[in-house]
PDB file of N, CA and C in Angstrom:
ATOM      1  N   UNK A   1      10.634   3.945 -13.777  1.00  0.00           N
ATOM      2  CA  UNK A   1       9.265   4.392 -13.758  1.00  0.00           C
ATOM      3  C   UNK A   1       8.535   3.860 -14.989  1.00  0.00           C
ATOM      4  N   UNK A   2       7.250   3.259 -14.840  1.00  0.00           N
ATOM      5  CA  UNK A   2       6.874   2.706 -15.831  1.00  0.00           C
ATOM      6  C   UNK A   2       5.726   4.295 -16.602  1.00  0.00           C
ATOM      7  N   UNK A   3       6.032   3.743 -17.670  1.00  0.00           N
ATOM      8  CA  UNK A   3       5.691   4.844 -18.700  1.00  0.00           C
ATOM      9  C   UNK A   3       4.048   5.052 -18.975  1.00  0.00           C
ATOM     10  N   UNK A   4       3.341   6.153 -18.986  1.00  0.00           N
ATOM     11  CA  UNK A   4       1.969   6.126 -19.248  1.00  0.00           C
ATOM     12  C   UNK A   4       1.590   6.673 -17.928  1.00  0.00           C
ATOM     13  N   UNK A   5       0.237   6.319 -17.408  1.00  0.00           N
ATOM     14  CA  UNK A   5       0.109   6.873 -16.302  1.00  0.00           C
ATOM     15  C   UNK A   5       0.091   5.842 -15.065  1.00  0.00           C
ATOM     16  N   UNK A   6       0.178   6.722 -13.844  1.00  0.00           N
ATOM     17  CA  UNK A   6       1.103   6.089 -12.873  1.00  0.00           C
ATOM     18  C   UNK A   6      -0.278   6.316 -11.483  1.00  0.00           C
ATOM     19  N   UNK A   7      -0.398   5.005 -10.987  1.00  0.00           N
ATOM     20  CA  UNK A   7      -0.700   4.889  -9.859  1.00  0.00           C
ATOM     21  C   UNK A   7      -0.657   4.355  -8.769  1.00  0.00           C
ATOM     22  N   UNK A   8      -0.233   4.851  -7.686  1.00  0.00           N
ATOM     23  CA  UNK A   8       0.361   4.519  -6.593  1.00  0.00           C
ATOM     24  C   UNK A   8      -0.498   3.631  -5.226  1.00  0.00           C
ATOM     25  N   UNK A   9      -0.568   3.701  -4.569  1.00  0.00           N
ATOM     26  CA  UNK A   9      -1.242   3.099  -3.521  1.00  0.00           C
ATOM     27  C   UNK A   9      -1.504   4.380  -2.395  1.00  0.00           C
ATOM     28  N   UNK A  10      -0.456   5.240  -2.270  1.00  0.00           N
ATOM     29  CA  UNK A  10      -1.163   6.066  -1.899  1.00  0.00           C
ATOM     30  C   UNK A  10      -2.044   7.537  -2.216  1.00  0.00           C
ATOM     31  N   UNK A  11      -2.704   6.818  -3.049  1.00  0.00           N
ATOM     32  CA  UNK A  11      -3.444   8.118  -4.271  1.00  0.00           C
ATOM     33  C   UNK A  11      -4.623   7.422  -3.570  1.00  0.00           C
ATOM     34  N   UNK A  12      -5.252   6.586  -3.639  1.00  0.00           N
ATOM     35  CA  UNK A  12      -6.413   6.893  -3.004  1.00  0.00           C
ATOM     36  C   UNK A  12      -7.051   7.211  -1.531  1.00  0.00           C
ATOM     37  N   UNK A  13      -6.298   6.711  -0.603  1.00  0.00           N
ATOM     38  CA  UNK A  13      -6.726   7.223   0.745  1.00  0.00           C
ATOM     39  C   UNK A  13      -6.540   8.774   0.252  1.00  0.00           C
ATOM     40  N   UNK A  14      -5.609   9.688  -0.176  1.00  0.00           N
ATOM     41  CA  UNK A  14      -5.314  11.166  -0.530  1.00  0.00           C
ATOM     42  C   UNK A  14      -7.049  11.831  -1.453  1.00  0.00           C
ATOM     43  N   UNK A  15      -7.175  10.837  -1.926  1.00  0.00           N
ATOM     44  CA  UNK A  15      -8.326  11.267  -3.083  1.00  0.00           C
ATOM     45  C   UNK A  15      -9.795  11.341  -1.882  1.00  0.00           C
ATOM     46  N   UNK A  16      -9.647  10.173  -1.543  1.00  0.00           N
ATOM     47  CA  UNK A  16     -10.720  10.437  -0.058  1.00  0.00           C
ATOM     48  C   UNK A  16     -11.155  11.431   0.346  1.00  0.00           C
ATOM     49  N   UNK A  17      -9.789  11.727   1.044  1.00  0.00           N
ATOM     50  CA  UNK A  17      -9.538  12.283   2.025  1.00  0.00           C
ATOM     51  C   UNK A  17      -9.940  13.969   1.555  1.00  0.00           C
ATOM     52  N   UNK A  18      -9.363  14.267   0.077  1.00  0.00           N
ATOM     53  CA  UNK A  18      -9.814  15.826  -0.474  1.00  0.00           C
ATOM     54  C   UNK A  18     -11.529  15.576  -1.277  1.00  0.00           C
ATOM     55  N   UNK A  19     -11.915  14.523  -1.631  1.00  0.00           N
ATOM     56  CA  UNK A  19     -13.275  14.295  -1.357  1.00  0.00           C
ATOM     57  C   UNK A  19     -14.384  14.762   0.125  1.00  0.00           C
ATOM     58  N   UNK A  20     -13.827  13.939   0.778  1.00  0.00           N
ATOM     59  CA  UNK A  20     -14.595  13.978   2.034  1.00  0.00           C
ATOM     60  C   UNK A  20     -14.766  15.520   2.684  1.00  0.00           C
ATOM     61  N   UNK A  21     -13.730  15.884   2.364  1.00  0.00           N
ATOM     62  CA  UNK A  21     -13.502  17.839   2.725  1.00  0.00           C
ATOM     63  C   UNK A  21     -14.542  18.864   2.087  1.00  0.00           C
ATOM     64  N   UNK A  22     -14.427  18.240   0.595  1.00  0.00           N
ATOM     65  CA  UNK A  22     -15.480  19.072  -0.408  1.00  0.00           C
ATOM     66  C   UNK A  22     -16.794  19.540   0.424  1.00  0.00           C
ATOM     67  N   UNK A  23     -17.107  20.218   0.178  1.00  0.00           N
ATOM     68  CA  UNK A  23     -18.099  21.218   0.624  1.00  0.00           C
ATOM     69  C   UNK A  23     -19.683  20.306  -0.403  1.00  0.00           C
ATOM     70  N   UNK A  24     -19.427  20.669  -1.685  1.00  0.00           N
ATOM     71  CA  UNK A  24     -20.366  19.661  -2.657  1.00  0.00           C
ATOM     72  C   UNK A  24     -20.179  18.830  -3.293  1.00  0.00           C
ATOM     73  N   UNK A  25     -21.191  17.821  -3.754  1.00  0.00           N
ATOM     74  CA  UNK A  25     -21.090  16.513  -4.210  1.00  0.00           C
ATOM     75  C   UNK A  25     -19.928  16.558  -5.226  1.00  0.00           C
ATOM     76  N   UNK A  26     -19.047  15.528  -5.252  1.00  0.00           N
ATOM     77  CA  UNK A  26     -18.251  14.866  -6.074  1.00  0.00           C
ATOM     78  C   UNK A  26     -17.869  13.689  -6.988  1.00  0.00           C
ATOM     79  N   UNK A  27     -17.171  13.644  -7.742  1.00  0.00           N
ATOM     80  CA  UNK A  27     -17.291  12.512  -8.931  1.00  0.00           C
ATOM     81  C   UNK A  27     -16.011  12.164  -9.012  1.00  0.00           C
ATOM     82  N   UNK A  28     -16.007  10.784  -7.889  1.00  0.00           N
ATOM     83  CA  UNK A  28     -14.729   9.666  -8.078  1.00  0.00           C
ATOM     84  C   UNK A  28     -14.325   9.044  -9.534  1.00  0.00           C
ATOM     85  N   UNK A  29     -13.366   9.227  -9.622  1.00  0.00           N
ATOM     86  CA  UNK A  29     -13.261   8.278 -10.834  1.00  0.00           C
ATOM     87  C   UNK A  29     -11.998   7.327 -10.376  1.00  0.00           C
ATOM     88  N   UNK A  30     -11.495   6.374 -11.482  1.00  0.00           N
ATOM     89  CA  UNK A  30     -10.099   6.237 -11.713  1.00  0.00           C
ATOM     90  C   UNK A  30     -10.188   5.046 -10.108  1.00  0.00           C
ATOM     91  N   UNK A  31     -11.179   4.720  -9.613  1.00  0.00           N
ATOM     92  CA  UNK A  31     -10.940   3.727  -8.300  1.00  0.00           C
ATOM     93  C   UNK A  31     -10.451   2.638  -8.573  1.00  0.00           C
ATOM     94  N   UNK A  32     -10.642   2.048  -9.940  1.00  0.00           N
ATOM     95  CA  UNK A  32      -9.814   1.011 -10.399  1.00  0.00           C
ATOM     96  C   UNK A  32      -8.960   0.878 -10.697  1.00  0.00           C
ATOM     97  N   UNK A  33      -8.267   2.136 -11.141  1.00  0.00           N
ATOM     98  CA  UNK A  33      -6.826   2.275 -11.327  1.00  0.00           C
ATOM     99  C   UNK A  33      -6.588   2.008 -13.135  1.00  0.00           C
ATOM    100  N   UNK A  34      -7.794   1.858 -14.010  1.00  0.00           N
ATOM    101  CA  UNK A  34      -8.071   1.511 -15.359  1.00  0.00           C
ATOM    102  C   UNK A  34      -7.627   0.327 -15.386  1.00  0.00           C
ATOM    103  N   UNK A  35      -7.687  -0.744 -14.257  1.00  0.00           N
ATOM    104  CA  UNK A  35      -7.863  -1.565 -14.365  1.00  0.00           C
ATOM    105  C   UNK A  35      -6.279  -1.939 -14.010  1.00  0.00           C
ATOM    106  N   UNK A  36      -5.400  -1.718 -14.275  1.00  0.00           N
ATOM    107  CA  UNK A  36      -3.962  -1.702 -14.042  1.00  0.00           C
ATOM    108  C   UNK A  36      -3.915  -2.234 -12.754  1.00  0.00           C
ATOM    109  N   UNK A  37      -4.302  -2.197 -11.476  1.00  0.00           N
ATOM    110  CA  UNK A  37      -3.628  -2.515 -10.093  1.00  0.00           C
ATOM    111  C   UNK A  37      -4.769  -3.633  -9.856  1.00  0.00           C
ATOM    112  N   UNK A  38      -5.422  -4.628 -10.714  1.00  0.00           N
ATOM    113  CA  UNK A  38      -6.403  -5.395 -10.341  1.00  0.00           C
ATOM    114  C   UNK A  38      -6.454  -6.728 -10.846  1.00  0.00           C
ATOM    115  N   UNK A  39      -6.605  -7.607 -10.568  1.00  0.00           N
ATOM    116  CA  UNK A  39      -5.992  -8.723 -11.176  1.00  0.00           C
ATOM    117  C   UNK A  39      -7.246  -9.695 -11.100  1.00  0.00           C
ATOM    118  N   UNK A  40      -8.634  -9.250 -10.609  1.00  0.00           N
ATOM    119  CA  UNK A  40      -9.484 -10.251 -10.275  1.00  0.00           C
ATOM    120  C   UNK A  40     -10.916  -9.747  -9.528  1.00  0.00           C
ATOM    121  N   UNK A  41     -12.027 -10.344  -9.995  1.00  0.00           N
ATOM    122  CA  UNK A  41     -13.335  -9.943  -9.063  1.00  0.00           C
ATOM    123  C   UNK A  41     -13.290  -9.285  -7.952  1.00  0.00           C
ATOM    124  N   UNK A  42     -12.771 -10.282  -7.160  1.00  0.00           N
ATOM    125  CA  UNK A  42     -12.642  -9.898  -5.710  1.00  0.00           C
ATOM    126  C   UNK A  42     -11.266  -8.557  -5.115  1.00  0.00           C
ATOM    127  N   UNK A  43     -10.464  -8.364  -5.964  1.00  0.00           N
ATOM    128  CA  UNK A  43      -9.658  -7.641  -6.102  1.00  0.00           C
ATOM    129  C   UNK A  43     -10.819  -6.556  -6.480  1.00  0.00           C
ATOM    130  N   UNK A  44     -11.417  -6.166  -7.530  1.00  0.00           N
ATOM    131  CA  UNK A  44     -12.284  -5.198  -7.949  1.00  0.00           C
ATOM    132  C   UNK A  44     -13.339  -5.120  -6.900  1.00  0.00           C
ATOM    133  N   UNK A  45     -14.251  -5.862  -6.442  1.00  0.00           N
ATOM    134  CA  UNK A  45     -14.672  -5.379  -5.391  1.00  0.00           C
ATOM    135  C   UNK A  45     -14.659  -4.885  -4.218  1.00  0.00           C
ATOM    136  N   UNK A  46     -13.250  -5.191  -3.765  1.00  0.00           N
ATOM    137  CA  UNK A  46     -12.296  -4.378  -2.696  1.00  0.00           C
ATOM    138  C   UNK A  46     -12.513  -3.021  -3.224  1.00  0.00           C
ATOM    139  N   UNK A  47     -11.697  -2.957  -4.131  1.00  0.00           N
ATOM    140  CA  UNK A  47     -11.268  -1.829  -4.010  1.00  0.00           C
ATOM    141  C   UNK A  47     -12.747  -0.512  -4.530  1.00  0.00           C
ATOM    142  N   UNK A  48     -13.716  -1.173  -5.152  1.00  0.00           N
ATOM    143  CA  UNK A  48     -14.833  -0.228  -5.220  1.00  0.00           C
ATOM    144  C   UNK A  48     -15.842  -0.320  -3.555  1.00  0.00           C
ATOM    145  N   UNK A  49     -15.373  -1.584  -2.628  1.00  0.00           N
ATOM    146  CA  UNK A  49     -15.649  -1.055  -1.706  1.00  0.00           C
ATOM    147  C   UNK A  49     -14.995   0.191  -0.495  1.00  0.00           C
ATOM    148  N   UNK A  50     -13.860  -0.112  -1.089  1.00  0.00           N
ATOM    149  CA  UNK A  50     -13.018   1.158  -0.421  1.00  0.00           C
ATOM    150  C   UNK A  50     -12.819   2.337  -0.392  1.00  0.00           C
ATOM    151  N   UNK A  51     -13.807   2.535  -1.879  1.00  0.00           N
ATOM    152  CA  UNK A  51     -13.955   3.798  -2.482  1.00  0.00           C
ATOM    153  C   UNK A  51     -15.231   4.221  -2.118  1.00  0.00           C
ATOM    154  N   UNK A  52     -16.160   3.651  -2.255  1.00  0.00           N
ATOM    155  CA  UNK A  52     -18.018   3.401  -1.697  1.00  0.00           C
ATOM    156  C   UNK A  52     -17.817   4.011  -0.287  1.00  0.00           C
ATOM    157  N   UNK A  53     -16.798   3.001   0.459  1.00  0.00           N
ATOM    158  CA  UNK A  53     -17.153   3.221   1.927  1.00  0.00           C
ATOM    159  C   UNK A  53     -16.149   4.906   2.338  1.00  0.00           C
ATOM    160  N   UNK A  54     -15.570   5.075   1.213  1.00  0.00           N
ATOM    161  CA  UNK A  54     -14.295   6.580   1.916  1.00  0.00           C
ATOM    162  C   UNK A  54     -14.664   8.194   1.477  1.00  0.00           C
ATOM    163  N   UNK A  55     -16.225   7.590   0.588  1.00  0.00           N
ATOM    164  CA  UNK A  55     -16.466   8.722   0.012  1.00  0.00           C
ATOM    165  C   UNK A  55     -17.697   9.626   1.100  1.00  0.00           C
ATOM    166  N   UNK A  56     -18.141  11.032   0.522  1.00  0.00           N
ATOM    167  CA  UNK A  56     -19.228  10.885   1.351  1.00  0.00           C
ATOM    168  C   UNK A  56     -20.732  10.445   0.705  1.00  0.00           C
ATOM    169  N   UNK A  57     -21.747  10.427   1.401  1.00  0.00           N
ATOM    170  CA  UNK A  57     -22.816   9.754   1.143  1.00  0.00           C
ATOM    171  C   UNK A  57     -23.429  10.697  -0.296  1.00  0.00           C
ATOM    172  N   UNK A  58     -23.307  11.857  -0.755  1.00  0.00           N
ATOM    173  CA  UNK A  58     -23.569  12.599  -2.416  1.00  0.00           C
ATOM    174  C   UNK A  58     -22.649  12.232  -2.653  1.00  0.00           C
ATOM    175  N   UNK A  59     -21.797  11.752  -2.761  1.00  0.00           N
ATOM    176  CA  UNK A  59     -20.364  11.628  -4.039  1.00  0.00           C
ATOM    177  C   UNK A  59     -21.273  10.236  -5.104  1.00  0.00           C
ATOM    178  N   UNK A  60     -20.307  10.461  -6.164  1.00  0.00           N
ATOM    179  CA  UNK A  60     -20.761   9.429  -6.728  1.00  0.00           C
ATOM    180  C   UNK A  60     -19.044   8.621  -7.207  1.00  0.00           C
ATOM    181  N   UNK A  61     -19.185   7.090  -7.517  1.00  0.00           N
ATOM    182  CA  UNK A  61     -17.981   7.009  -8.648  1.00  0.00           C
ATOM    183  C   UNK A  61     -17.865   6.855  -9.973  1.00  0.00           C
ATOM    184  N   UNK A  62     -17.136   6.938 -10.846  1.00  0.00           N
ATOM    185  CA  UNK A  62     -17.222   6.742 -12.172  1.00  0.00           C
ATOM    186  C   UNK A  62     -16.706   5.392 -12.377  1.00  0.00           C
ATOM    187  N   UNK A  63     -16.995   4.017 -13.044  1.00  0.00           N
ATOM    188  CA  UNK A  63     -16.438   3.157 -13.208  1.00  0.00           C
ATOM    189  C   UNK A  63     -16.602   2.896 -14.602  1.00  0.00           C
ATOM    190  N   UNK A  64     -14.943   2.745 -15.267  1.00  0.00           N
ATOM    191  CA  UNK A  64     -15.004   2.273 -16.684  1.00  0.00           C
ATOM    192  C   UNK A  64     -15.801   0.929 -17.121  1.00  0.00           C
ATOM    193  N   UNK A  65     -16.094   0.459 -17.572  1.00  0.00           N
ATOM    194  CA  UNK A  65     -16.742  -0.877 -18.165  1.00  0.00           C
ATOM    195  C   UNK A  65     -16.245  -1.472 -19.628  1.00  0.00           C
ATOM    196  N   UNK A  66     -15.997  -2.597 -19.843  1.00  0.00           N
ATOM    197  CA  UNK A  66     -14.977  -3.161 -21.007  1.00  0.00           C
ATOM    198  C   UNK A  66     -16.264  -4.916 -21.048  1.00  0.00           C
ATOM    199  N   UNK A  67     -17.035  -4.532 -21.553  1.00  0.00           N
ATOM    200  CA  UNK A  67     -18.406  -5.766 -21.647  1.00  0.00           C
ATOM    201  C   UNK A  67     -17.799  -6.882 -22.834  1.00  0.00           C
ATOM    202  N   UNK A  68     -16.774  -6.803 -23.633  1.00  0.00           N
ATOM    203  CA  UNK A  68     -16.282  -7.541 -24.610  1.00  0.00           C
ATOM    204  C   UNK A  68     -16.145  -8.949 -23.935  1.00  0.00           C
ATOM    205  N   UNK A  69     -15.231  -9.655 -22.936  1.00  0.00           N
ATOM    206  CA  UNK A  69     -15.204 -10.847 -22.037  1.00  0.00           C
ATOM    207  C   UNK A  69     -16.132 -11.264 -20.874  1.00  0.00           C
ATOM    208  N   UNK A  70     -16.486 -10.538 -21.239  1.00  0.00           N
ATOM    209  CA  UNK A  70     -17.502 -10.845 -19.256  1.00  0.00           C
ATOM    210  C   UNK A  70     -18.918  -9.616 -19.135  1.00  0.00           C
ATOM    211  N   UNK A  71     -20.035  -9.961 -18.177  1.00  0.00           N
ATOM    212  CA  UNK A  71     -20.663  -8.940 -18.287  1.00  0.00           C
ATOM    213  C   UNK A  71     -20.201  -7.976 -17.091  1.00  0.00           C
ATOM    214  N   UNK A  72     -19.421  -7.213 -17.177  1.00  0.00           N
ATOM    215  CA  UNK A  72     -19.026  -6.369 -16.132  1.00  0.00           C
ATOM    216  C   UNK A  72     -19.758  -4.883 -15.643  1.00  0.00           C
ATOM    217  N   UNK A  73     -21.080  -4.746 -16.628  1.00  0.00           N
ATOM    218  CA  UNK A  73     -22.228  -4.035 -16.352  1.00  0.00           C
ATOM    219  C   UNK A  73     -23.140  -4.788 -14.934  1.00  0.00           C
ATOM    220  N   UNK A  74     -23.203  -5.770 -14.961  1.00  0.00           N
ATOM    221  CA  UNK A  74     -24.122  -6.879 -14.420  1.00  0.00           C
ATOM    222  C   UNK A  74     -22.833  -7.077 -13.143  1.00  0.00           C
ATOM    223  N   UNK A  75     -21.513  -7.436 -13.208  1.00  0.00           N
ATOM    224  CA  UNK A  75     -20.907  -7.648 -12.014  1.00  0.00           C
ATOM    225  C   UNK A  75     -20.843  -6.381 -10.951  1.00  0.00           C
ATOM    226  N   UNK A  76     -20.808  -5.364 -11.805  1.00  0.00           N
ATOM    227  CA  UNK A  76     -20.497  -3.796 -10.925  1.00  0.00           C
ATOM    228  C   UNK A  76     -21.709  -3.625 -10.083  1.00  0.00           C
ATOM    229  N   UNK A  77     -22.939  -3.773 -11.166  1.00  0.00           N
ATOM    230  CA  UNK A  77     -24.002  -3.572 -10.119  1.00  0.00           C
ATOM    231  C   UNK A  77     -23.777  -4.340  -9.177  1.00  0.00           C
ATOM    232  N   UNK A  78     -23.963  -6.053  -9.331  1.00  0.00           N
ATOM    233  CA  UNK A  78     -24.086  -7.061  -8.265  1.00  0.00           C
ATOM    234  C   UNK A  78     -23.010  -6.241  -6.662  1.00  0.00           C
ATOM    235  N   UNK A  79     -22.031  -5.585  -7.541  1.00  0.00           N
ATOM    236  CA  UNK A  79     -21.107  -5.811  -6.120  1.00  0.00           C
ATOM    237  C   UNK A  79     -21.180  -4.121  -5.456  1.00  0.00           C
ATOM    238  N   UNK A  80     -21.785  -3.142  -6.441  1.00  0.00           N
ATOM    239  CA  UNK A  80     -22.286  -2.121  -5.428  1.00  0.00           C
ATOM    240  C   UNK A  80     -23.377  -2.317  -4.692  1.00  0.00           C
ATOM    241  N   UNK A  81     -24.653  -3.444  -5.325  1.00  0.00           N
ATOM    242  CA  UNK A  81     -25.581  -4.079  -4.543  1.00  0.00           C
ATOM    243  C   UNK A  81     -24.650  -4.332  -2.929  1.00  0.00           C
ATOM    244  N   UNK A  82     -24.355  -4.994  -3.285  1.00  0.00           N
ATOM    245  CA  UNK A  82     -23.636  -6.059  -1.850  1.00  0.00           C
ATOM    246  C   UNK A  82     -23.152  -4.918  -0.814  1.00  0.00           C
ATOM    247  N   UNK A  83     -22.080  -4.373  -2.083  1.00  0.00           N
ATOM    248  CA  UNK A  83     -21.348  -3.225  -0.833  1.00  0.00           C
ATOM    249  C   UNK A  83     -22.253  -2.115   0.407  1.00  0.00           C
ATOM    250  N   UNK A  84     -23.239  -1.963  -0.617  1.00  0.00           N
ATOM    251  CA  UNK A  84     -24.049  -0.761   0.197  1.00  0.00           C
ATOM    252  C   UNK A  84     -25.374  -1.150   0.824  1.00  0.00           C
ATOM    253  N   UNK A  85     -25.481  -2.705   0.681  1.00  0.00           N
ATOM    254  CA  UNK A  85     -25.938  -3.046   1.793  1.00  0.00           C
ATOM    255  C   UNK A  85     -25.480  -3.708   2.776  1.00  0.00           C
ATOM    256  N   UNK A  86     -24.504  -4.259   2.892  1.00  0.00           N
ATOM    257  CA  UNK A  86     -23.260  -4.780   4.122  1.00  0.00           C
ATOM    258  C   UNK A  86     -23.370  -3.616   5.337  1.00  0.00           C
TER     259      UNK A  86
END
């Protein structure tokens, strides 16, 4: 078991799924996995579309941001742009 914190693959359909139940709005976090299960743009936009599309329409998500290499303020928007209008 690797040491620190641990995330699986099936933690998020589960996280959904007790989202979607909630009665009131909710606050996703952690869809990236802190970055740990992601290896790339398009990898990151998967998976914040998977989270976008599993939540309900009040939820919101929390996404960390690390602006030191890249503008990843400017990519997140671009790709919740995209997602939620697809």
């Amino acid at each position: 078991m690797p040491l620190g914190e641990i995330y699986l693959p099936s933690d998020p359909p589960r996280m959904m799924e007790i989202t979607r139940k909630a009665k009131k709005p909710c606050l996703t976090d952690k869809v990236l996995a802190a970055g740990r299960t992601v290896n790339s743009p398009e990898q990151v936009k998967e998976r914040m579309g998977v989270a976008l599309n599993g939540i309900k329409p009040t939820d919101a998500i929390i996404v960390g941001l690390y602006q030191r290499f890249n503008d990843q303020i400017g990519q997140t928007a671009d790709f919740v742009r995209e997602i939620l209008t697809s």
